[in-house]
C-alpha atoms as a PDB file:
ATOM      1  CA  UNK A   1     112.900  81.562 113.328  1.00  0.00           C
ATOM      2  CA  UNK A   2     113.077  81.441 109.529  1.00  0.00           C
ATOM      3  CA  UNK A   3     114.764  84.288 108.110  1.00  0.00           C
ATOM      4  CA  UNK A   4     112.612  86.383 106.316  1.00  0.00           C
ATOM      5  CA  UNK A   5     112.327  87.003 102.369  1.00  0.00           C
ATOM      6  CA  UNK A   6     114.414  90.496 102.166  1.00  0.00           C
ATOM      7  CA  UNK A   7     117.247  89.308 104.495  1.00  0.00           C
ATOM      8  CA  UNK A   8     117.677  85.471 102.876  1.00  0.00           C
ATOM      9  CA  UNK A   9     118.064  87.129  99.734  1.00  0.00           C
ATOM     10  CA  UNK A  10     120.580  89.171 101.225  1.00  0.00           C
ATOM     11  CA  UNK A  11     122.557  86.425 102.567  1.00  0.00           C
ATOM     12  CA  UNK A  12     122.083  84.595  99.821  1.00  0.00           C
ATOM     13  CA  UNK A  13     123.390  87.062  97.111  1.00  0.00           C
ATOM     14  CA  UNK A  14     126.403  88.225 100.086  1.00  0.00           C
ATOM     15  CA  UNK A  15     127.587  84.328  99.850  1.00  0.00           C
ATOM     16  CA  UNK A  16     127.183  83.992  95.576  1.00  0.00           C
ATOM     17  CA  UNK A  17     129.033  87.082  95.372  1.00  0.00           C
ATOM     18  CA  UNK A  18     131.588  85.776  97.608  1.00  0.00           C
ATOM     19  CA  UNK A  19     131.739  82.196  95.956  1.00  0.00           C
ATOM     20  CA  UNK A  20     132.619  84.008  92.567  1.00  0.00           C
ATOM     21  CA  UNK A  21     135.423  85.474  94.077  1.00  0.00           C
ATOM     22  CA  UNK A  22     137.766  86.824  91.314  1.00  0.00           C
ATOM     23  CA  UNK A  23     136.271  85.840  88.817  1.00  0.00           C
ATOM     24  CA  UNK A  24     134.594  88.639  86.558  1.00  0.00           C
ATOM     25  CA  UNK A  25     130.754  88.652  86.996  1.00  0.00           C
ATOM     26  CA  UNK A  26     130.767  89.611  83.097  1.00  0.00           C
ATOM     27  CA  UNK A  27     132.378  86.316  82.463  1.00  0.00           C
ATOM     28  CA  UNK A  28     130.466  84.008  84.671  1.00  0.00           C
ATOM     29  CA  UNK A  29     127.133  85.301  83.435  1.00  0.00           C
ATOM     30  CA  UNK A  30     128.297  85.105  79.422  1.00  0.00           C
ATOM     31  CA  UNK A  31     129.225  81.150  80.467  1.00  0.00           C
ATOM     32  CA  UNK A  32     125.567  80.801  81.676  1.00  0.00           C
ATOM     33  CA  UNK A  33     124.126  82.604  79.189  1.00  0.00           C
ATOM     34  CA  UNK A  34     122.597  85.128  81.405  1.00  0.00           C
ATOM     35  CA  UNK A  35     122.951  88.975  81.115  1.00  0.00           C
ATOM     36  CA  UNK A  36     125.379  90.495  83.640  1.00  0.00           C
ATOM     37  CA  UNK A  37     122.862  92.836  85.349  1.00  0.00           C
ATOM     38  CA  UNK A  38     120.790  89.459  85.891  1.00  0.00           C
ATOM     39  CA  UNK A  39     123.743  88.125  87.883  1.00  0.00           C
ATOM     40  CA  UNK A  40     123.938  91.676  89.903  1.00  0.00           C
ATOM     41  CA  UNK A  41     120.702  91.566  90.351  1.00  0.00           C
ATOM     42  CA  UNK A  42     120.974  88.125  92.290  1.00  0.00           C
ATOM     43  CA  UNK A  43     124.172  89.230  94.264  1.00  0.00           C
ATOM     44  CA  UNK A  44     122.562  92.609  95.570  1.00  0.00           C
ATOM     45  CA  UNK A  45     119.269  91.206  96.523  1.00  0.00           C
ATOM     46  CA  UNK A  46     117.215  92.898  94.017  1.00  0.00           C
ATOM     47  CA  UNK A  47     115.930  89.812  92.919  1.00  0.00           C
ATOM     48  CA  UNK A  48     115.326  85.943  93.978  1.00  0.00           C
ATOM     49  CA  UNK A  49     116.385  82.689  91.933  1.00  0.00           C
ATOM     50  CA  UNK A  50     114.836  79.954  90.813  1.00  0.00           C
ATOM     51  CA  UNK A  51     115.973  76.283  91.669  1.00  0.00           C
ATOM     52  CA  UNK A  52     117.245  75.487  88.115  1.00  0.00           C
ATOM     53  CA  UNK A  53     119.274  78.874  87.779  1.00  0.00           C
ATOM     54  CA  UNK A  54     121.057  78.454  91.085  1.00  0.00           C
ATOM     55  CA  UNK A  55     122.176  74.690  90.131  1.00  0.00           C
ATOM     56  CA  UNK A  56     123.789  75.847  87.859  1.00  0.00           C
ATOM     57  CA  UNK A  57     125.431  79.134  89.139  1.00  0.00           C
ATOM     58  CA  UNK A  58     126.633  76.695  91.798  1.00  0.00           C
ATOM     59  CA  UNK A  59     127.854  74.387  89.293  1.00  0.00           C
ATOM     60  CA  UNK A  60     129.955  76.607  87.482  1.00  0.00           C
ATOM     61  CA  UNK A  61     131.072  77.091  91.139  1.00  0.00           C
ATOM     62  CA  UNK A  62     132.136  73.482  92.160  1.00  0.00           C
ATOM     63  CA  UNK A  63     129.438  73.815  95.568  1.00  0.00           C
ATOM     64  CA  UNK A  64     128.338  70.750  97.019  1.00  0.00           C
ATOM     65  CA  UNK A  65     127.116  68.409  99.464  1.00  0.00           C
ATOM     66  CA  UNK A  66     125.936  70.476 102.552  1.00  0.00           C
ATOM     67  CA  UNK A  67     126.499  73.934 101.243  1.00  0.00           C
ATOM     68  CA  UNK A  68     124.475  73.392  98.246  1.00  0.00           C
ATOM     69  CA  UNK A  69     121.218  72.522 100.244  1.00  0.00           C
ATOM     70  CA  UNK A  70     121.791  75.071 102.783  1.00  0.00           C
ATOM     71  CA  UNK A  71     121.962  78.057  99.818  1.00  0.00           C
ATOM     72  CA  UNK A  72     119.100  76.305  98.301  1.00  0.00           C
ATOM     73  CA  UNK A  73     117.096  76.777 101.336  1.00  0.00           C
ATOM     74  CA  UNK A  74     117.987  80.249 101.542  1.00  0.00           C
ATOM     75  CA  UNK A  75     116.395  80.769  98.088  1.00  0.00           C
ATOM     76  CA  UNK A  76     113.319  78.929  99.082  1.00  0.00           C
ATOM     77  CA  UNK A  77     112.825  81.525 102.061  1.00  0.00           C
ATOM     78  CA  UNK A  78     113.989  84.371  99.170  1.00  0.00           C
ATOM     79  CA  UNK A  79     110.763  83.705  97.450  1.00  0.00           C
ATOM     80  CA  UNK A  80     108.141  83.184 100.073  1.00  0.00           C
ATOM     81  CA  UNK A  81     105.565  85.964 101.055  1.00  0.00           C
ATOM     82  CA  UNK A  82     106.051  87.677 104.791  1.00  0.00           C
ATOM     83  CA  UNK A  83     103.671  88.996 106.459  1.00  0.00           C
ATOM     84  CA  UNK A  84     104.795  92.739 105.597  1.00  0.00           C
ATOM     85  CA  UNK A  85     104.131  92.192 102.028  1.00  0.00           C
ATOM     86  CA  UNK A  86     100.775  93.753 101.759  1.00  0.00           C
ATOM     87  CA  UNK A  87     102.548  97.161 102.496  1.00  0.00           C
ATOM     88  CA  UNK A  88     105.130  96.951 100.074  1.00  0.00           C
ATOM     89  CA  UNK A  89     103.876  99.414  97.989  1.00  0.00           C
ATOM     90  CA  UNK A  90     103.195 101.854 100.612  1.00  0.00           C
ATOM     91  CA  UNK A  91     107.034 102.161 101.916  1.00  0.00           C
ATOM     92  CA  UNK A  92     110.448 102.415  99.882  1.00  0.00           C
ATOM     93  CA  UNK A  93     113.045  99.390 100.108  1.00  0.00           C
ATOM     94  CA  UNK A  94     115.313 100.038 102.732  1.00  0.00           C
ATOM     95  CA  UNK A  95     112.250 100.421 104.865  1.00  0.00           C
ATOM     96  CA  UNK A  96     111.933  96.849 103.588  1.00  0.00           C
ATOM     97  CA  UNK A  97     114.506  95.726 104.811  1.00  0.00           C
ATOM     98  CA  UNK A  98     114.349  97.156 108.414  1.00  0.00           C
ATOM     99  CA  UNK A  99     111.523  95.301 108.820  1.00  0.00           C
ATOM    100  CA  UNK A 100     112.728  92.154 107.953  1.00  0.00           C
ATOM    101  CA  UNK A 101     115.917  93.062 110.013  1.00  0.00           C
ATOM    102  CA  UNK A 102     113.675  93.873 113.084  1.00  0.00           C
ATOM    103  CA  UNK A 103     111.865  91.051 112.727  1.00  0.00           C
ATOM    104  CA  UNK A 104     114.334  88.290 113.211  1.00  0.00           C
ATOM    105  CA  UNK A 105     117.058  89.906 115.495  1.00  0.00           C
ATOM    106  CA  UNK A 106     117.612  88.907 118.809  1.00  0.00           C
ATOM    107  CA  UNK A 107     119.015  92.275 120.489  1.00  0.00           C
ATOM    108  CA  UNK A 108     117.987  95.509 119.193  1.00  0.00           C
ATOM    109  CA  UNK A 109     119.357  98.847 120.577  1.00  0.00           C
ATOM    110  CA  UNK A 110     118.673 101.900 119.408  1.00  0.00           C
ATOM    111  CA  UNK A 111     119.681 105.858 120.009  1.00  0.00           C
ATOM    112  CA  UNK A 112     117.516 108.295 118.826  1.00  0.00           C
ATOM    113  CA  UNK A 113     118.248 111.940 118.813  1.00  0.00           C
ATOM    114  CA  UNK A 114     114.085 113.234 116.893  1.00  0.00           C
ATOM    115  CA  UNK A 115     111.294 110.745 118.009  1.00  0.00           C
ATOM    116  CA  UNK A 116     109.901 107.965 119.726  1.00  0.00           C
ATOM    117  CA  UNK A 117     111.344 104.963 118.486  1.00  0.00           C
ATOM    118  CA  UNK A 118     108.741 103.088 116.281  1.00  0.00           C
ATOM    119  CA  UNK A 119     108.293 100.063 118.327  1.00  0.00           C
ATOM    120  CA  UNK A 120     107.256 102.324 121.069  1.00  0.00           C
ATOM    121  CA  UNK A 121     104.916 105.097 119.153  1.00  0.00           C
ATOM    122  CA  UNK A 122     101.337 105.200 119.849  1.00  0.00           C
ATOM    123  CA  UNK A 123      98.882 104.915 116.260  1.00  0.00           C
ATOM    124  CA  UNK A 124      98.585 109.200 116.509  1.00  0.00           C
ATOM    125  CA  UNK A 125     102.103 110.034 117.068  1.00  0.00           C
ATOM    126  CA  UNK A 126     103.327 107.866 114.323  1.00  0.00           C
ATOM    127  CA  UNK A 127     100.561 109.528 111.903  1.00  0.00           C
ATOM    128  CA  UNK A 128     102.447 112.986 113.198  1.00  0.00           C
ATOM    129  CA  UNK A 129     105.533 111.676 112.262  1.00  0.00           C
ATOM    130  CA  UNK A 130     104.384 110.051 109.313  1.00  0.00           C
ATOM    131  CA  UNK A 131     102.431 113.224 107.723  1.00  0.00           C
ATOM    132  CA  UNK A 132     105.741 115.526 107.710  1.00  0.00           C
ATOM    133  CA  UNK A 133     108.283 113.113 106.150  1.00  0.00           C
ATOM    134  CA  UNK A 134     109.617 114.387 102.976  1.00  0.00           C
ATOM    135  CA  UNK A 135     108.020 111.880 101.275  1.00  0.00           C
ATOM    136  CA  UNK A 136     104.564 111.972 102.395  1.00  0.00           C
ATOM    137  CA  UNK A 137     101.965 111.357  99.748  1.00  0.00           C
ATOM    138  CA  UNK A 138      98.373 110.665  99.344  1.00  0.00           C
ATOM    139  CA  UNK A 139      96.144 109.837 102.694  1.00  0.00           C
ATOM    140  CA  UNK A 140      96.206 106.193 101.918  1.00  0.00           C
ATOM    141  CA  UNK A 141      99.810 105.609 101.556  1.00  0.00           C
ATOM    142  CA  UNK A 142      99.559 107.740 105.135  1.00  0.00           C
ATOM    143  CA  UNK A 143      97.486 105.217 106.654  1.00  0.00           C
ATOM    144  CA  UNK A 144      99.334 102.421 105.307  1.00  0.00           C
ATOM    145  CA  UNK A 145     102.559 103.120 106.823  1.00  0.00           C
ATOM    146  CA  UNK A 146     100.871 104.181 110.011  1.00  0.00           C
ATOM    147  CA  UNK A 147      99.200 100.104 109.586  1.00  0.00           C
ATOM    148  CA  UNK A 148     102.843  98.761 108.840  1.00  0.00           C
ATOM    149  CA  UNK A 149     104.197 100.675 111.943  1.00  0.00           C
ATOM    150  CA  UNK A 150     101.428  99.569 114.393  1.00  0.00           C
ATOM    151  CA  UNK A 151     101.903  95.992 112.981  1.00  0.00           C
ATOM    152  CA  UNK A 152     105.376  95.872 113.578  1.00  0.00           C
ATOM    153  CA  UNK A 153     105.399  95.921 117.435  1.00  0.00           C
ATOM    154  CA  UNK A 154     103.771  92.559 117.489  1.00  0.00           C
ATOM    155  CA  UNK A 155     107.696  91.458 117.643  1.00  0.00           C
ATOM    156  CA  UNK A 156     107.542  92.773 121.088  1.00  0.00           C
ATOM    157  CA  UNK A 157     105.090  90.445 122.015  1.00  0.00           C
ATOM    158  CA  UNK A 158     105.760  87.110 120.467  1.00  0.00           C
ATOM    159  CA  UNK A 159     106.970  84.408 121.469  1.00  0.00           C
ATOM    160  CA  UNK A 160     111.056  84.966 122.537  1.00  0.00           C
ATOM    161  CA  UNK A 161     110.637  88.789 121.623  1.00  0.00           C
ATOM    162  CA  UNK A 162     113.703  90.812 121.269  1.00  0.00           C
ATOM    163  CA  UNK A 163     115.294  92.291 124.256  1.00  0.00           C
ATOM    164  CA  UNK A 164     115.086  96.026 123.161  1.00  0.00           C
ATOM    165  CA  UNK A 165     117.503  98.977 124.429  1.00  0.00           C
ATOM    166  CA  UNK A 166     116.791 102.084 123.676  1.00  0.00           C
ATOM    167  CA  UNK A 167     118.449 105.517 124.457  1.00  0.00           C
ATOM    168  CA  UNK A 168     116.514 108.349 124.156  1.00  0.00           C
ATOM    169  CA  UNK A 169     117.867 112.109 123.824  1.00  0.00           C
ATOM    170  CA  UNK A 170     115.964 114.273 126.340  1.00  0.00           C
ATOM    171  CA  UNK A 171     114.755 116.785 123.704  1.00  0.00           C
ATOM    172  CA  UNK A 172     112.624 114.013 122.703  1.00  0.00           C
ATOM    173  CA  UNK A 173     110.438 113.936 125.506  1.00  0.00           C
ATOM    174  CA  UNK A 174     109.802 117.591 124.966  1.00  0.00           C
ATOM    175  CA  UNK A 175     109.198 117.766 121.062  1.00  0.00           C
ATOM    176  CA  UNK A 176     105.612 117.576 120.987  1.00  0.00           C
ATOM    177  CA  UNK A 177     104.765 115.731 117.685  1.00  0.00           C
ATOM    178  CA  UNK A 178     100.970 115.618 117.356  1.00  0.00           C
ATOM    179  CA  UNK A 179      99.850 118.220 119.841  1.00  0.00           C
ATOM    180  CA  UNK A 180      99.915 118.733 123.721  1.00  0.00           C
ATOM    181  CA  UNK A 181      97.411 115.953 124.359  1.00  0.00           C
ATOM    182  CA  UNK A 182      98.832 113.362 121.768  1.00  0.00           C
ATOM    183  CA  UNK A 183     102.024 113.896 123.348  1.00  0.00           C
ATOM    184  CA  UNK A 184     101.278 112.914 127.049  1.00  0.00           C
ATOM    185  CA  UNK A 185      99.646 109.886 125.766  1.00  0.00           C
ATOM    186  CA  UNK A 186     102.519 108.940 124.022  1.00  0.00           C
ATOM    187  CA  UNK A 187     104.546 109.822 127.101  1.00  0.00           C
ATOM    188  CA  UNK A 188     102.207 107.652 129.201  1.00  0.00           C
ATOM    189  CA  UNK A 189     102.756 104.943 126.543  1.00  0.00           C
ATOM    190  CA  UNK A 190     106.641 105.034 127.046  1.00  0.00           C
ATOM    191  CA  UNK A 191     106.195 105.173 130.803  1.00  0.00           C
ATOM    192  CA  UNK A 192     104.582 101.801 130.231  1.00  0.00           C
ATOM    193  CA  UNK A 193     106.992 100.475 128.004  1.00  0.00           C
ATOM    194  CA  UNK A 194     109.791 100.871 130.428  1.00  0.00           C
ATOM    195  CA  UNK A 195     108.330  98.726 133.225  1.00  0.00           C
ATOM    196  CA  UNK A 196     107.738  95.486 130.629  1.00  0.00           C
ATOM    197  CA  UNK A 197     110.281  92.524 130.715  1.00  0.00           C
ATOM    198  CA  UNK A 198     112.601  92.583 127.674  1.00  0.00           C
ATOM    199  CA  UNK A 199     112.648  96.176 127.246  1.00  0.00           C
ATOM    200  CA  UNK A 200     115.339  98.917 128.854  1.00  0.00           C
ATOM    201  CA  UNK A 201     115.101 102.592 128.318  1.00  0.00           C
ATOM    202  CA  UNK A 202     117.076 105.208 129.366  1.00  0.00           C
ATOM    203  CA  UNK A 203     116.924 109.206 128.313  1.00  0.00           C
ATOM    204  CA  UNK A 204     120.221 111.155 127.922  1.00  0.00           C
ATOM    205  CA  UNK A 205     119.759 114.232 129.777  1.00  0.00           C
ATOM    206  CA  UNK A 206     120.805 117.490 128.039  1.00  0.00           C
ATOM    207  CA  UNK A 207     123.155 117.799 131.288  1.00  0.00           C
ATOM    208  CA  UNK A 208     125.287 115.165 130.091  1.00  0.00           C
ATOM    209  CA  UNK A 209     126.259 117.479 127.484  1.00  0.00           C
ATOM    210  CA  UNK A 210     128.756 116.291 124.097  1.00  0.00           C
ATOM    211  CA  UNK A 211     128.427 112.716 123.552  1.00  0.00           C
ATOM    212  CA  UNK A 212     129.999 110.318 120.583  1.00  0.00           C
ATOM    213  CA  UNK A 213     126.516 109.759 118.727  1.00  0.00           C
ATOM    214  CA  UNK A 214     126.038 113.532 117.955  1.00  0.00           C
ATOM    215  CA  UNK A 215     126.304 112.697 114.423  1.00  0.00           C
ATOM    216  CA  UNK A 216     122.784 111.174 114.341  1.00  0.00           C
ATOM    217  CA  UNK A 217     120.086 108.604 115.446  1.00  0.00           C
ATOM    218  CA  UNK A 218     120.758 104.497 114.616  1.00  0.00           C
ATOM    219  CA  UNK A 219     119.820 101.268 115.736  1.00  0.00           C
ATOM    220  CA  UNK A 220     122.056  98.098 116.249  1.00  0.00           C
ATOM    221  CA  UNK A 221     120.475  94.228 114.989  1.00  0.00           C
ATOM    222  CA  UNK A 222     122.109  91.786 117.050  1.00  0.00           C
ATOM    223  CA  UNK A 223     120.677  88.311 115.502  1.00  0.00           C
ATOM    224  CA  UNK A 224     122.179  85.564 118.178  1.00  0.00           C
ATOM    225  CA  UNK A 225     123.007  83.052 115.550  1.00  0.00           C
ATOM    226  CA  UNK A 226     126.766  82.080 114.709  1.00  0.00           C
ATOM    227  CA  UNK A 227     128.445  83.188 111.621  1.00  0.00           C
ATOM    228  CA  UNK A 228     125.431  86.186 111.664  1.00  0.00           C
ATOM    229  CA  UNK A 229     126.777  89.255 111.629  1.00  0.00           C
ATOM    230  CA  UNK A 230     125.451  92.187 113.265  1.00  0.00           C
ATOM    231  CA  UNK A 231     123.937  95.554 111.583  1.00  0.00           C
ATOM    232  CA  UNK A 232     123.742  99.041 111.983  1.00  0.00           C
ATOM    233  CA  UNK A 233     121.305 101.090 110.857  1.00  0.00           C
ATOM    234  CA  UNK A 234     121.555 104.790 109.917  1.00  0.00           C
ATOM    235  CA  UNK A 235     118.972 107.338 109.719  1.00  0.00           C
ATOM    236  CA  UNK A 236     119.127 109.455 107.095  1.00  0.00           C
ATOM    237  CA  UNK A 237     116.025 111.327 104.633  1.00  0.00           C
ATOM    238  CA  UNK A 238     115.800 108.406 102.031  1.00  0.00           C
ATOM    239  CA  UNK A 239     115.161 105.509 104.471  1.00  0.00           C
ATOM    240  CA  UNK A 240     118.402 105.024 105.931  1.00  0.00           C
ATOM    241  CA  UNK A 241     121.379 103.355 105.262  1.00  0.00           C
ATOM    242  CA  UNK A 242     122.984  99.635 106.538  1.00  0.00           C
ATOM    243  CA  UNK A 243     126.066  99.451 107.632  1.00  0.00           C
ATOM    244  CA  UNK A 244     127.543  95.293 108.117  1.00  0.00           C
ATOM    245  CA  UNK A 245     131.443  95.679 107.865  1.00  0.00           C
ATOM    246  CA  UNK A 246     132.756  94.783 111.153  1.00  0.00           C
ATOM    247  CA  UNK A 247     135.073  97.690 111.559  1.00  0.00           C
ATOM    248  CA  UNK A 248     131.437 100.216 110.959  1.00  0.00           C
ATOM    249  CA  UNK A 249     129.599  98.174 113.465  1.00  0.00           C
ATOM    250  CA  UNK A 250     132.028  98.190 116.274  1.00  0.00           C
ATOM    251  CA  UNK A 251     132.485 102.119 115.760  1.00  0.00           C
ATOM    252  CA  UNK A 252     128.292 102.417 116.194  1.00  0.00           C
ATOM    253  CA  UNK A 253     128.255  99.299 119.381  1.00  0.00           C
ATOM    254  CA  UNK A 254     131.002 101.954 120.578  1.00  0.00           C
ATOM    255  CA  UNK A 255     128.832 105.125 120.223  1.00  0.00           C
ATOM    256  CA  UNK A 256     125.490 103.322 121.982  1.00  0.00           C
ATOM    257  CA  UNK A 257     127.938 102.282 124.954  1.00  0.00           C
ATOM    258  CA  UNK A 258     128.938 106.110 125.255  1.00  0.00           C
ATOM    259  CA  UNK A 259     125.483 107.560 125.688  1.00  0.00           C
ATOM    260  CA  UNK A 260     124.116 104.114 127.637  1.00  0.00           C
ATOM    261  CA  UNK A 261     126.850 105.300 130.268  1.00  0.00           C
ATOM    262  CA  UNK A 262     126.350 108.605 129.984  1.00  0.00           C
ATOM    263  CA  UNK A 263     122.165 108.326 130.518  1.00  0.00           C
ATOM    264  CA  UNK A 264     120.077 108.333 133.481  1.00  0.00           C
ATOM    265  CA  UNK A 265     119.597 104.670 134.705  1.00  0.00           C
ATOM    266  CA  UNK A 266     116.508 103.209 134.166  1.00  0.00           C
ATOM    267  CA  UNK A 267     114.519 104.460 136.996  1.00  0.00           C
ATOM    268  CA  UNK A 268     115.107 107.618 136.967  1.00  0.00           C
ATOM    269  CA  UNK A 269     114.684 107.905 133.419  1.00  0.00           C
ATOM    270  CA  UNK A 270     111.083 106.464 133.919  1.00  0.00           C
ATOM    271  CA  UNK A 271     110.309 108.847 136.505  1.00  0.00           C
ATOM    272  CA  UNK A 272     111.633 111.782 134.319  1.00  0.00           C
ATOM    273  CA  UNK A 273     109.332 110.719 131.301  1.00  0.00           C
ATOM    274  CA  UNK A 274     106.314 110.908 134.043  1.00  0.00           C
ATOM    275  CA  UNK A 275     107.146 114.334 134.710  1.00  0.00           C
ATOM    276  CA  UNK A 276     107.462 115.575 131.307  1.00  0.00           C
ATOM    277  CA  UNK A 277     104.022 113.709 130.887  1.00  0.00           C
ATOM    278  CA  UNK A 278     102.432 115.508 133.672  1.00  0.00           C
ATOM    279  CA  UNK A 279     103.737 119.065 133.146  1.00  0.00           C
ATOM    280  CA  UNK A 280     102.184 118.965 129.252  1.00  0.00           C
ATOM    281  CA  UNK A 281      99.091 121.103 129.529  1.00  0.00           C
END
């Protein structure tokens, strides 16, 4: 699957930064006649390239043969529209780039601590969720996000989906975002969710007690292609923050394997979401 526009860019400006290596970026953008913030733009994603600029950035680099076709192509995806564009406006750019990371991963596993996960909320719940954020705006930009939210778990259901893991704190189940009623549909929706191929959920209970991912909810992009490097994504109140260094990743693979241990197996996490479902009134 072709990587999409946010995350070529990415990898694209992750390996130009890397080809400059020591040299100064003040330097190699004076030799090209460029301004130095157009180079940092490039490097940190910010911005695509055109075909003519990166020949010669990769010039001034001595690339060739196979690796200069290969960052070409990752340019080319750079600048072509996905399918998320029309919502740009409505959602800030980290949220961008989520998306694009969700998109094209492999293995995603998630904790979460607050809500629902988003590939699992029904269209009301994630307007309840949506509507308090610290960032809410005007109705439109509401419905927008709620569109972009909906339209993202289409990944579940495409061809060679993810395989999604999720853990979910049990104060979850019992936060009820949207009202009573909204609530024990969106329980019945998870209840659903847990019996579909591809997708494993299990619910910390608040027996289990102190756990290593007290510290807050994240998710984990595993992308099953060599040299790719895994993420981890933070929550935090201005979209969240990505975290790629090996050393960061392992510590977060190492806090999901603490509460995946520590949570109810599968089937009796299923069976308690369809209590908590039933005892709403």
């Amino acid at each position: 699957m072709p990587r999409p526009t946010t995350t070529a860019r990415r990898e694209l400006g992750g390996e130009l930064r890397r080809l400059r290596g020591e040299r100064r970026g003040a330097s190699v953008a004076a030799a090209l006649g460029w301004s130095e913030s157009k180079l940092s733009r490039i490097e940190t994603a910010r911005t695509g390239i055109r075909d003519a600029d990166l020949d010669r950035l990769l010039a001034a680099y001595g690339v060739t043969g196979g690796d200069r076709i290969r960052l070409h192509e990752l340019a080319r995806r750079g600048r072509v529209r996905v399918w998320w564009s029309a919502y740009r406006s409505a959602v800030p750019d980290p949220y961008d780039e989520y998306v694009a990371l969700e998109a094209e991963a492999a293995v995603i596993r998630e904790w979460e601590a607050q809500v629902i996960p988003g590939l699992l909320q029904t269209d009301e719940y994630a307007r309840a969720v949506i509507e308090v954020g610290a960032d809410r705006t005007d109705p439109e930009t509401v419905q927008r996000r709620v569109a972009l939210r909906m339209a993202r778990q289409a990944v579940l259901t495409r061809d060679a989906p993810p395989r999604l893991s999720v853990v979910l704190d049990e104060a979850v189940l019992h936060r009820q975002v949207g009202g009573p009623a909204a609530m024990r549909r969106q329980l019945h929706r998870l209840h659903d969710a847990c019996g579909r191929p591809g997708i494993e959920v299990r619910v910390l209970p608040f027996a289990a007690g102190a756990h290593a991912a007290l510290a807050g909810s994240f998710m984990l992009f595993e992308f099953g292609v060599v040299g790719r490097s895994e993420v981890a994504h933070v929550e935090d109140a201005t979209g969240g923050v990505f975290r790629d260094r090996p050393a960061e990743v392992q510590l977060y693979r190492k806090f999901f394997a603490d509460v995946w241990e520590r949570a109810l197996d599968p089937d009796a996490s299923r069976a308690l979401v369809a209590r908590t479902g039933e005892e709403l009134q």
